[in-house]
C-alpha atoms as a PDB file:
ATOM      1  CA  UNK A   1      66.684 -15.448 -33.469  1.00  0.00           C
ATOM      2  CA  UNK A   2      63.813 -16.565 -30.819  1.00  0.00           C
ATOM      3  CA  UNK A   3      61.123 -18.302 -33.234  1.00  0.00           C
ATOM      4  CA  UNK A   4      57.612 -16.293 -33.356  1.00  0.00           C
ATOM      5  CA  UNK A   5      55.232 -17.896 -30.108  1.00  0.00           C
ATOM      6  CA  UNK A   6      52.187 -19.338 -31.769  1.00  0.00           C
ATOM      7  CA  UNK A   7      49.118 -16.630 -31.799  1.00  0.00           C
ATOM      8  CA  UNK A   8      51.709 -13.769 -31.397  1.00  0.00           C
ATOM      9  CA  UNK A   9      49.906 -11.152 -33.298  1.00  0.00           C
ATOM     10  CA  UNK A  10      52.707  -8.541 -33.989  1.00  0.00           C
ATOM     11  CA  UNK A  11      52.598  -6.773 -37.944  1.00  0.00           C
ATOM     12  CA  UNK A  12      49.440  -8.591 -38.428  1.00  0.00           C
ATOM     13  CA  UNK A  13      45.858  -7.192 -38.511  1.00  0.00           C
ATOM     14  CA  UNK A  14      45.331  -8.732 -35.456  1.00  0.00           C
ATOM     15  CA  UNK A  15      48.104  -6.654 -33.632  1.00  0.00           C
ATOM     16  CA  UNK A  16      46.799  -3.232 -31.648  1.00  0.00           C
ATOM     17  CA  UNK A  17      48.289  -0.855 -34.000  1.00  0.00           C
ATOM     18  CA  UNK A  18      45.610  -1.991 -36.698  1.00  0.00           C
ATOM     19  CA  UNK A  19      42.935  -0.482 -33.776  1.00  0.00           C
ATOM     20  CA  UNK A  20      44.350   3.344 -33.736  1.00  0.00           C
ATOM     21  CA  UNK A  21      42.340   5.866 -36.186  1.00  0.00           C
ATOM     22  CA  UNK A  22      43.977   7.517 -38.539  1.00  0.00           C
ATOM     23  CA  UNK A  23      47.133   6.915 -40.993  1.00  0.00           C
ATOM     24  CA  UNK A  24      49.319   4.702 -38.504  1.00  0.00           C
ATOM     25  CA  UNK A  25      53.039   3.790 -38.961  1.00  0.00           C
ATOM     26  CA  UNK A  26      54.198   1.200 -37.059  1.00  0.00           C
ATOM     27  CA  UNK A  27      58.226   0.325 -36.576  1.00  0.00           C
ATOM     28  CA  UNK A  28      58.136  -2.520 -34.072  1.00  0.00           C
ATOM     29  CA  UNK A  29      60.475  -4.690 -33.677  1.00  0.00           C
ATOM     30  CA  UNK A  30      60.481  -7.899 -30.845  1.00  0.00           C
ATOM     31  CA  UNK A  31      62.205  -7.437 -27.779  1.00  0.00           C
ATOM     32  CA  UNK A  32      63.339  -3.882 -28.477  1.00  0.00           C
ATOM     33  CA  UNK A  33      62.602  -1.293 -25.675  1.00  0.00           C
ATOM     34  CA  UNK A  34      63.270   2.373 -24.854  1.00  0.00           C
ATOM     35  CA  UNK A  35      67.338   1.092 -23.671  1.00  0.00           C
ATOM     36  CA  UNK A  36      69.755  -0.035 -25.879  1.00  0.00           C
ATOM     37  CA  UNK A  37      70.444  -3.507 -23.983  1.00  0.00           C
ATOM     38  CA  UNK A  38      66.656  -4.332 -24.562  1.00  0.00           C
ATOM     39  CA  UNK A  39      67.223  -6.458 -27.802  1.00  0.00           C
ATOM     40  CA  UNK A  40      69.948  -9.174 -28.155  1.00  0.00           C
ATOM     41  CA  UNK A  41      70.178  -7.816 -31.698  1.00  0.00           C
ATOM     42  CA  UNK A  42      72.317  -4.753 -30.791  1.00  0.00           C
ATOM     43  CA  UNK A  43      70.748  -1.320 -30.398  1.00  0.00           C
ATOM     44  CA  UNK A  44      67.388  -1.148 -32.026  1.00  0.00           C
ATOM     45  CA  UNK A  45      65.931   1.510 -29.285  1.00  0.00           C
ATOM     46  CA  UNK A  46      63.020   3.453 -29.997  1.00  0.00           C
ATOM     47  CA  UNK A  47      65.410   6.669 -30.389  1.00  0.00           C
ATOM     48  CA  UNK A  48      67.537   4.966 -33.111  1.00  0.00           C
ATOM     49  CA  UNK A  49      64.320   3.487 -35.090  1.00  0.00           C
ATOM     50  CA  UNK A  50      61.954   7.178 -34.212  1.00  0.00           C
ATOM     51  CA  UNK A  51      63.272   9.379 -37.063  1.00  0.00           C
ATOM     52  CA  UNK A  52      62.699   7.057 -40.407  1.00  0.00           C
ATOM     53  CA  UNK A  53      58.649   6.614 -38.926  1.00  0.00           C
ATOM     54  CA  UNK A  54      58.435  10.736 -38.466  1.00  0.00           C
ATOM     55  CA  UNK A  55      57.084  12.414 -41.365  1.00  0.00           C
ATOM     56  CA  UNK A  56      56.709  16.391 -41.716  1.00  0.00           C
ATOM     57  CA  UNK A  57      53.164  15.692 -40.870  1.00  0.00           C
ATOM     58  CA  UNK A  58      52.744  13.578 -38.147  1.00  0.00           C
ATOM     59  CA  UNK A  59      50.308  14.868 -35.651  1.00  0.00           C
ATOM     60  CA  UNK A  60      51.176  12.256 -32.861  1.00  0.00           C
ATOM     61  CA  UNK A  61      53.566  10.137 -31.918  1.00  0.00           C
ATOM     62  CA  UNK A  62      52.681   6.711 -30.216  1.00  0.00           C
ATOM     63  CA  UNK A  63      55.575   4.915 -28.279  1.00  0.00           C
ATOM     64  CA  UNK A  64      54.458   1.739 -26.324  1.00  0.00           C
ATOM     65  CA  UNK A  65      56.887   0.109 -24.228  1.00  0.00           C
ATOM     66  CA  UNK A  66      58.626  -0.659 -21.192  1.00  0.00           C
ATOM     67  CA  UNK A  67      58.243  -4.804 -20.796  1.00  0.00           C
ATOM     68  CA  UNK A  68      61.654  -5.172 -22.650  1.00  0.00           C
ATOM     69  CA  UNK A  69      63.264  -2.896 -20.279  1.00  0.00           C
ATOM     70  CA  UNK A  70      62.473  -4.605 -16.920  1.00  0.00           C
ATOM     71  CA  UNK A  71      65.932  -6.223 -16.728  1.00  0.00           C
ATOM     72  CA  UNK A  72      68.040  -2.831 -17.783  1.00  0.00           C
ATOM     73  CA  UNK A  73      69.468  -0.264 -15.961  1.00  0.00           C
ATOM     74  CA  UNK A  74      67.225   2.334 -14.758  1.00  0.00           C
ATOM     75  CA  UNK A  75      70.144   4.940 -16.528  1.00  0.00           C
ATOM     76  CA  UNK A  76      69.530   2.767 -19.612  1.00  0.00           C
ATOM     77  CA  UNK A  77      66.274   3.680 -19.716  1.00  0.00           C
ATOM     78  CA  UNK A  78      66.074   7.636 -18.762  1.00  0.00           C
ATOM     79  CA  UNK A  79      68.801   7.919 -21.339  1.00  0.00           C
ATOM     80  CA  UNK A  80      66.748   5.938 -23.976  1.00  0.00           C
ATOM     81  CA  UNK A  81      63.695   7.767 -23.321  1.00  0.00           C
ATOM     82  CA  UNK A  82      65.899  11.324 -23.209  1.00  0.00           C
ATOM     83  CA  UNK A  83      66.902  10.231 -26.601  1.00  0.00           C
ATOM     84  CA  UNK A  84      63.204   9.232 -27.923  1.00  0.00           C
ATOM     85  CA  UNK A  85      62.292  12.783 -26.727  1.00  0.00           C
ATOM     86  CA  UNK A  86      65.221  14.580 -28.534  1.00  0.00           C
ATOM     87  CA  UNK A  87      64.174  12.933 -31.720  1.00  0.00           C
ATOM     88  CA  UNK A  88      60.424  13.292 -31.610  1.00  0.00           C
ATOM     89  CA  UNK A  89      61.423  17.106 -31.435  1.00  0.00           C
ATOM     90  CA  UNK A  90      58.591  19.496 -30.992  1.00  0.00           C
ATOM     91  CA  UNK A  91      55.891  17.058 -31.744  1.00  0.00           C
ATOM     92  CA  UNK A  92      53.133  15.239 -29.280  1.00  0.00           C
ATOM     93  CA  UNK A  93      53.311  11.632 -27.673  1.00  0.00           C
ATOM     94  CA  UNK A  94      51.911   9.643 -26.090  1.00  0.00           C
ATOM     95  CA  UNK A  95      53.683   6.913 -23.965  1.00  0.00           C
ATOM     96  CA  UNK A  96      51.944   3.567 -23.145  1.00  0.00           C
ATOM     97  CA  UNK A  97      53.729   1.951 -20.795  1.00  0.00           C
ATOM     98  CA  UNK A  98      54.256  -2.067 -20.205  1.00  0.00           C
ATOM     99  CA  UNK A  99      51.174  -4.241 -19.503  1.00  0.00           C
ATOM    100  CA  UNK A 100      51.534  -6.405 -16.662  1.00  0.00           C
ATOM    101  CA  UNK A 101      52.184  -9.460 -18.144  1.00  0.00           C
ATOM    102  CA  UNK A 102      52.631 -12.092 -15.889  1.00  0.00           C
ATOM    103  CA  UNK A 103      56.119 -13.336 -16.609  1.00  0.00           C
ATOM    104  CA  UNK A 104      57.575 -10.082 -15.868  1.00  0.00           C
ATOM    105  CA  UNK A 105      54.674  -8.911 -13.677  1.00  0.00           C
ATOM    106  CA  UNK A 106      57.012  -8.145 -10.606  1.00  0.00           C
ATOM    107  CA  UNK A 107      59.380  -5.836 -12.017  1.00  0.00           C
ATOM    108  CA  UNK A 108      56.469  -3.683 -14.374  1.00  0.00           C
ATOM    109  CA  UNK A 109      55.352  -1.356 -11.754  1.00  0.00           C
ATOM    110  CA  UNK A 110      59.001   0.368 -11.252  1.00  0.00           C
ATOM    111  CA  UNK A 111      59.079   0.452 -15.261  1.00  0.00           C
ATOM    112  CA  UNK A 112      55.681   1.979 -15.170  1.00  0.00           C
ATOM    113  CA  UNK A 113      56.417   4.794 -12.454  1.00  0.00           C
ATOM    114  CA  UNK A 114      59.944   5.828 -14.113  1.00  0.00           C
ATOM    115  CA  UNK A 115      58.039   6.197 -17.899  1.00  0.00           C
ATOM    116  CA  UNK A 116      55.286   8.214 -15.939  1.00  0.00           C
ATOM    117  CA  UNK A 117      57.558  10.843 -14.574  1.00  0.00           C
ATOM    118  CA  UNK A 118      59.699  10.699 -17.489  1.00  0.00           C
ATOM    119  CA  UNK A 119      56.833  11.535 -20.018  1.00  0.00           C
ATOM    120  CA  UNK A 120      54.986  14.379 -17.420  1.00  0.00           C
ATOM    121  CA  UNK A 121      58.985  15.734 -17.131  1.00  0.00           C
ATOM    122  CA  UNK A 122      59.058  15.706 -21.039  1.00  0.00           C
ATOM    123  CA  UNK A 123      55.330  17.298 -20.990  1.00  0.00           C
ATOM    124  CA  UNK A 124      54.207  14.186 -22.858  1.00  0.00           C
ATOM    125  CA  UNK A 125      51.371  11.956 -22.302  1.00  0.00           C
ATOM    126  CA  UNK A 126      51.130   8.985 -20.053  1.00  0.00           C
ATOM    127  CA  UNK A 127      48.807   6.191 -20.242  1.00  0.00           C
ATOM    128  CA  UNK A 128      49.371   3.140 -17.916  1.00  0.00           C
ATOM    129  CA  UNK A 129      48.011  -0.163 -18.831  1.00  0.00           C
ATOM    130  CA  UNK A 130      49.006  -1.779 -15.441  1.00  0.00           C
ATOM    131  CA  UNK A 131      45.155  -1.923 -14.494  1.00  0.00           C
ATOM    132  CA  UNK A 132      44.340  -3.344 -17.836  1.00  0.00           C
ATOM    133  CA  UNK A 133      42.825  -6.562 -17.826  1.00  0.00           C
ATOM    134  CA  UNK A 134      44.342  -8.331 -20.665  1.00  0.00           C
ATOM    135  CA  UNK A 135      44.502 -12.397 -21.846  1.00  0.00           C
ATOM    136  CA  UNK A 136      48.360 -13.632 -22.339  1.00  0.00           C
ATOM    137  CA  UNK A 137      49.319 -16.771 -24.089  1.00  0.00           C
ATOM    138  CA  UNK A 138      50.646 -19.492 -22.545  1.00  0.00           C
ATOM    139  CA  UNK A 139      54.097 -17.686 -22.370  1.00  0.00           C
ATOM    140  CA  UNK A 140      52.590 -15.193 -19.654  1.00  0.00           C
ATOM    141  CA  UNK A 141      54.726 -12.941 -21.954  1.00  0.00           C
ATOM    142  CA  UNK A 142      52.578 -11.948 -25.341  1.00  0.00           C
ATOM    143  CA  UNK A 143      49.276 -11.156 -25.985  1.00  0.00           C
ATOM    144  CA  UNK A 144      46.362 -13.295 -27.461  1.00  0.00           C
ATOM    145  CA  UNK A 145      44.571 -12.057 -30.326  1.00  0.00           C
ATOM    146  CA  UNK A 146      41.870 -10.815 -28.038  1.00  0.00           C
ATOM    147  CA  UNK A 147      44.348  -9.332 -25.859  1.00  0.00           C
ATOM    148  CA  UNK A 148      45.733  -7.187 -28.757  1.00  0.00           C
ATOM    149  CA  UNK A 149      41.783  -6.131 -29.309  1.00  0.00           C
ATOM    150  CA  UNK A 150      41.112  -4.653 -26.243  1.00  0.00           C
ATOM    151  CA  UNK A 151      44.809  -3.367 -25.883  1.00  0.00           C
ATOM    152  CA  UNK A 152      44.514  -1.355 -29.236  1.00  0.00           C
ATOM    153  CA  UNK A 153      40.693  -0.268 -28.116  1.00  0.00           C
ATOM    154  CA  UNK A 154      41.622   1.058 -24.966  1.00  0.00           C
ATOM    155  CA  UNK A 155      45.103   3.183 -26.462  1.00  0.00           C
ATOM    156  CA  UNK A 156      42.562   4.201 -29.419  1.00  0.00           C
ATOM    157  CA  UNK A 157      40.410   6.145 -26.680  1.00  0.00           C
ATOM    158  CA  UNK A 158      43.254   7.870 -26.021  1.00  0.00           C
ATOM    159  CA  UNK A 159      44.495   8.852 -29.006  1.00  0.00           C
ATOM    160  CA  UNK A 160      40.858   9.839 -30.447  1.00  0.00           C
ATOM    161  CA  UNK A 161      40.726  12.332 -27.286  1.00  0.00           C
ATOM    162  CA  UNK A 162      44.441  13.454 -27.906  1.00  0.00           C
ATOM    163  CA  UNK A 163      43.830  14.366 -31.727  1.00  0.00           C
ATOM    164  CA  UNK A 164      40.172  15.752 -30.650  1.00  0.00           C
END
């Protein structure tokens, strides 16, 4: 197991979940992704964790992603996200895709383009963060505190619109 980078955010209060209104349940995990191969720790996809967060009620599903699958298969992926889809069912989501973090910065726009056409196929919504502006930690791979902030801020606009 990788030991947590110091400042990493992730489960805290800090982390950009905490900045989405509403009832939020969050099922992250580190390195996981919307393929299989993502995590060393054997398949802990979004499609396999989806279905224990989904309650009768939920109005929207929120699926961030895409920085864990730079290095996988582009098959990997579409079948991932295919999967995600199937067990979201019938209700709406919204995909954020990868931030372009400098340590994988080269190989986010191809993740970015794929998740767009996947979600507009799946008639979900899209939001890219490759434009955001966003401060890393010395890693070039996580997020500072303040990052997180303005991360969760700017997917909060989005959902507030999406639930109306």
């Amino acid at each position: 197991m990788t030991p947590t980078p110091p400042g990493w955010v992730c489960g805290s209060p800090e982390s950009w979940p905490s900045r989405l209104p509403g009832t939020v349940r969050v099922d992250g995990f580190s390195g996981s992704g919307f393929s299989r191969g993502a995590s060393p720790c054997g398949d802990l996809s979004y499609a396999r964790r989806a279905p224990r967060s989904l309650q009768a009620d939920t109005a929207l599903v929120v699926v961030e992603g895409g920085l864990n699958d730079v290095d996988q298969p582009r098959t990997a992926v579409v079948e991932g996200f295919e999967a995600l889809m199937a067990a979201v069912g019938d209700r709406p989501v919204l995909v954020v895709g990868p931030v372009l973090a400098p340590a994988r910065a080269g190989r986010v726009p191809d993740v970015d383009r794929l998740l767009s056409g996947l979600a507009r196929r799946h008639g979900a919504t899209y939001l890219s963060m490759v434009a955001l502006d966003l401060p890393f930690l010395a890693d070039g791979l996580h997020l500072t505190a303040e990052g997180h902030r303005l991360f969760g801020d700017h997917v909060a606009r989005h959902v507030a619109d999406l639930l109306g």
